[in-house]
Protein backbone atom coordinates (compact mmCIF):
# COMPACT_ATOMS: atom_id res chain seq x y z
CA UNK A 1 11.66 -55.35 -30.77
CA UNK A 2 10.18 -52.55 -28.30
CA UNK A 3 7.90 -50.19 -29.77
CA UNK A 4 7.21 -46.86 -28.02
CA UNK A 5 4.18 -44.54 -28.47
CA UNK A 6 4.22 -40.64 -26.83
CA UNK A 7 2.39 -40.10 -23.93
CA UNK A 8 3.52 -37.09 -22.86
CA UNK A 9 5.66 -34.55 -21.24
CA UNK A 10 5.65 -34.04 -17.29
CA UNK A 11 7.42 -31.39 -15.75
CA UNK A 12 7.95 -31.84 -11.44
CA UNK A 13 8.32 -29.07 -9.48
CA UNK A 14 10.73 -29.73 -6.38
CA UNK A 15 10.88 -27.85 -3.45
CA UNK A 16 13.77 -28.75 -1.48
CA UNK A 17 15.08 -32.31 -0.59
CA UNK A 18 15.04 -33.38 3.54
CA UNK A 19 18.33 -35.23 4.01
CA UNK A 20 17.16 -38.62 6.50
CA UNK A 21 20.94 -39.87 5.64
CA UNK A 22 21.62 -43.73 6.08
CA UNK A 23 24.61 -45.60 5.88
CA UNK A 24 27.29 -44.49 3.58
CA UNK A 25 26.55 -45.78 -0.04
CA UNK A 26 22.69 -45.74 0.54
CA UNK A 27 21.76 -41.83 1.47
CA UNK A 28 18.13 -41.35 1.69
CA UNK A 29 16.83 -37.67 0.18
CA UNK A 30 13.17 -37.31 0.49
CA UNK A 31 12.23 -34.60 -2.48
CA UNK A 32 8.65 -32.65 -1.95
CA UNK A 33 6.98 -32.48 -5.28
CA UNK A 34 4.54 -29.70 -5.00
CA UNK A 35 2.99 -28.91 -8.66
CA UNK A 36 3.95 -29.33 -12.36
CA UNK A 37 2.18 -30.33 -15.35
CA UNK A 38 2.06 -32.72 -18.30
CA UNK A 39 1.04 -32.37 -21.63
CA UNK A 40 -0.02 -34.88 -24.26
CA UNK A 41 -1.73 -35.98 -27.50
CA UNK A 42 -3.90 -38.01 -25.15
CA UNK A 43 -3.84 -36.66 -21.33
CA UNK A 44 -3.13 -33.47 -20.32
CA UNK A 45 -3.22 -31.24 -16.70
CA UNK A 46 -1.56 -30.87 -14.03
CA UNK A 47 0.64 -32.25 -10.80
CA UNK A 48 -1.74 -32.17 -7.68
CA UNK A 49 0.67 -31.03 -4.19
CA UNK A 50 1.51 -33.77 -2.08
CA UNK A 51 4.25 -35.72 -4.49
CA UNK A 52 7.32 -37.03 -2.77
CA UNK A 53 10.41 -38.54 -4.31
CA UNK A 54 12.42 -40.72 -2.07
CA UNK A 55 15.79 -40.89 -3.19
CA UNK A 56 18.66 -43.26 -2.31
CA UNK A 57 22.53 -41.60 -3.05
CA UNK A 58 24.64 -44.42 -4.07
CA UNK A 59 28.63 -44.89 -3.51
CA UNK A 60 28.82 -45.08 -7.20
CA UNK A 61 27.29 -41.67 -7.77
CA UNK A 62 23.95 -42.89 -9.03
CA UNK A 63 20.93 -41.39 -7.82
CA UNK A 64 17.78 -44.00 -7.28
CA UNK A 65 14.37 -42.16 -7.98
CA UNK A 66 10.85 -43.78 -6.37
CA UNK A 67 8.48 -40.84 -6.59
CA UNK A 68 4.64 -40.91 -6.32
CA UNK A 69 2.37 -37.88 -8.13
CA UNK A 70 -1.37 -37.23 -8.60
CA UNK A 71 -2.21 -35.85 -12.09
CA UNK A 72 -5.41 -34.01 -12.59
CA UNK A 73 -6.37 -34.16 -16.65
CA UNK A 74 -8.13 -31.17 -18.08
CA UNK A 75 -11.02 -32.80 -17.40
CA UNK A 76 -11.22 -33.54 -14.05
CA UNK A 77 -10.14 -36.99 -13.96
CA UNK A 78 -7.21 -38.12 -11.24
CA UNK A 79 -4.51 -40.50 -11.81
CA UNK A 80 -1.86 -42.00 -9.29
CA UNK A 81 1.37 -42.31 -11.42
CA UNK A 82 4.33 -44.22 -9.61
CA UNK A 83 7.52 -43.84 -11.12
CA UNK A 84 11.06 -45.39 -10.25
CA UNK A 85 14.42 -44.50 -12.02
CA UNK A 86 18.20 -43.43 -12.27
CA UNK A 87 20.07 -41.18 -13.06
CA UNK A 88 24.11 -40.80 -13.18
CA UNK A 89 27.02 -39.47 -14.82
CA UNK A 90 30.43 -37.66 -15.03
CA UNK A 91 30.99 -35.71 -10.85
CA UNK A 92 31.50 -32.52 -12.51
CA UNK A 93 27.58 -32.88 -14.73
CA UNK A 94 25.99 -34.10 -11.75
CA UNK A 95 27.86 -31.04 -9.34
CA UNK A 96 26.57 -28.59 -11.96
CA UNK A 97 22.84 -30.09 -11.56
CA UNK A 98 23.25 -29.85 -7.91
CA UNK A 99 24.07 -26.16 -8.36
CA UNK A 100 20.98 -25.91 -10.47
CA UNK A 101 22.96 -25.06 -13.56
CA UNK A 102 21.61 -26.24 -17.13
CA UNK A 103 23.77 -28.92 -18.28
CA UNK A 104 23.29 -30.93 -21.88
CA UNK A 105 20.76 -33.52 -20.88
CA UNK A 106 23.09 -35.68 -23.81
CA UNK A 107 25.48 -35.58 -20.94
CA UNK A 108 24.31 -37.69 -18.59
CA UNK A 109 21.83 -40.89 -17.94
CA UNK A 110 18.58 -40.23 -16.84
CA UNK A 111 15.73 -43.06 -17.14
CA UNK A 112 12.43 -43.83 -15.29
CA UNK A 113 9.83 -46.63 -15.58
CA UNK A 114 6.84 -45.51 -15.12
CA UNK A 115 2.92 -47.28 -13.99
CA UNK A 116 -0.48 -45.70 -13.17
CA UNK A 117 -3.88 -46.33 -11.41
CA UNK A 118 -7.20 -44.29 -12.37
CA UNK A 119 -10.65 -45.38 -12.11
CA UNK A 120 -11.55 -43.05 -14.55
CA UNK A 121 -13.67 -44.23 -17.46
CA UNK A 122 -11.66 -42.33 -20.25
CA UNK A 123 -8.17 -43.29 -19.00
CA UNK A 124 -8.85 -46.89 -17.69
CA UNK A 125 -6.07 -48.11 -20.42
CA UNK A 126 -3.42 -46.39 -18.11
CA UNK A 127 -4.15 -49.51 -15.57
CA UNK A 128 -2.74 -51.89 -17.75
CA UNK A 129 0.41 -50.48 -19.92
CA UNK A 130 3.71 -49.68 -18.87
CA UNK A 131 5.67 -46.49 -19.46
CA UNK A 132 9.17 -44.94 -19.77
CA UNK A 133 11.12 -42.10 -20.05
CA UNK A 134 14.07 -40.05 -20.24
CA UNK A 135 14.72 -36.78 -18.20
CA UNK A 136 16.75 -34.28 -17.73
CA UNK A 137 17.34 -31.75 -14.50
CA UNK A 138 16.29 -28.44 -14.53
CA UNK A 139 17.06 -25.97 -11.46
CA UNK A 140 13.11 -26.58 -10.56
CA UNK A 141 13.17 -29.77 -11.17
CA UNK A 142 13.33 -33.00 -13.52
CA UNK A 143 11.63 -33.15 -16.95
CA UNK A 144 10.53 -36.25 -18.52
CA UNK A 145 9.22 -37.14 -21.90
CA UNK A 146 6.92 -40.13 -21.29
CA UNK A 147 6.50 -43.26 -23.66
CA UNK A 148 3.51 -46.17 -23.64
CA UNK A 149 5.84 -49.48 -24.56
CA UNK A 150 3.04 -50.48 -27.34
């Protein structure tokens, strides 16, 4: 049995995606993730500039997520989070995403895994669990509500 604890919720800003291409059935997006925030029970802050999220397009539909983010808590401290994931569903929920319109986030799949790296004192535990989530789009970007597998 997997139990999950709430870390907490990040919002990613995304501004723009860079289309490198590739062969057909593996289109690479690069997406620049410039700011955002998270907000938790235990951590809090915000989503230093400089994120990228390097995307692969599948045949199938699927989108393949391997982003990289510094947080800044409220109190100064910095923390590397890596995070890989997926995220499909029906064409016509994934064309309305594109367009940036709301959709049900019920509607489609959207998972990450999630891992971090701090030397921080007061958030040294992030070094050694492992975290997931479940997102959904928004027209500035993905939202994810975070879990600690406990």
């Amino acid at each position: 049995m997997i139990h999950t604890r709430p870390l907490f919720t990040l919002e990613v800003a995304v501004d723009g995606l860079h289309l490198a291409g590739g062969p057909p059935g593996a289109e690479r997006r690069i997406g620049d993730l410039p700011s955002g925030r998270f907000i938790g029970d235990r951590l809090s802050g915000i989503v230093l500039p400089g994120g990228t999220d390097w995307q692969i397009l599948r045949g199938d539909g699927a989108v393949l997520l391997d982003a990289r983010v510094v947080l800044r808590t409220d109190d100064d401290a910095l923390i590397a989070m890596t995070y890989a994931g997926i995220r499909h569903g029906p064409p016509e929920v994934i064309a309305a995403i594109g367009r940036g319109e709301d959709v049900d986030p019920g509607s489609y799949y959207f998972r990450i895994t999630a891992s971090f790296t701090t030397s921080a004192p007061r958030y040294e535990w992030l070094n050694r669990i492992v975290a997931v989530g479940t997102g959904h789009r928004r027209a500035t970007g993905p939202v994810y509500e975070v879990f600690e597998i406990a």
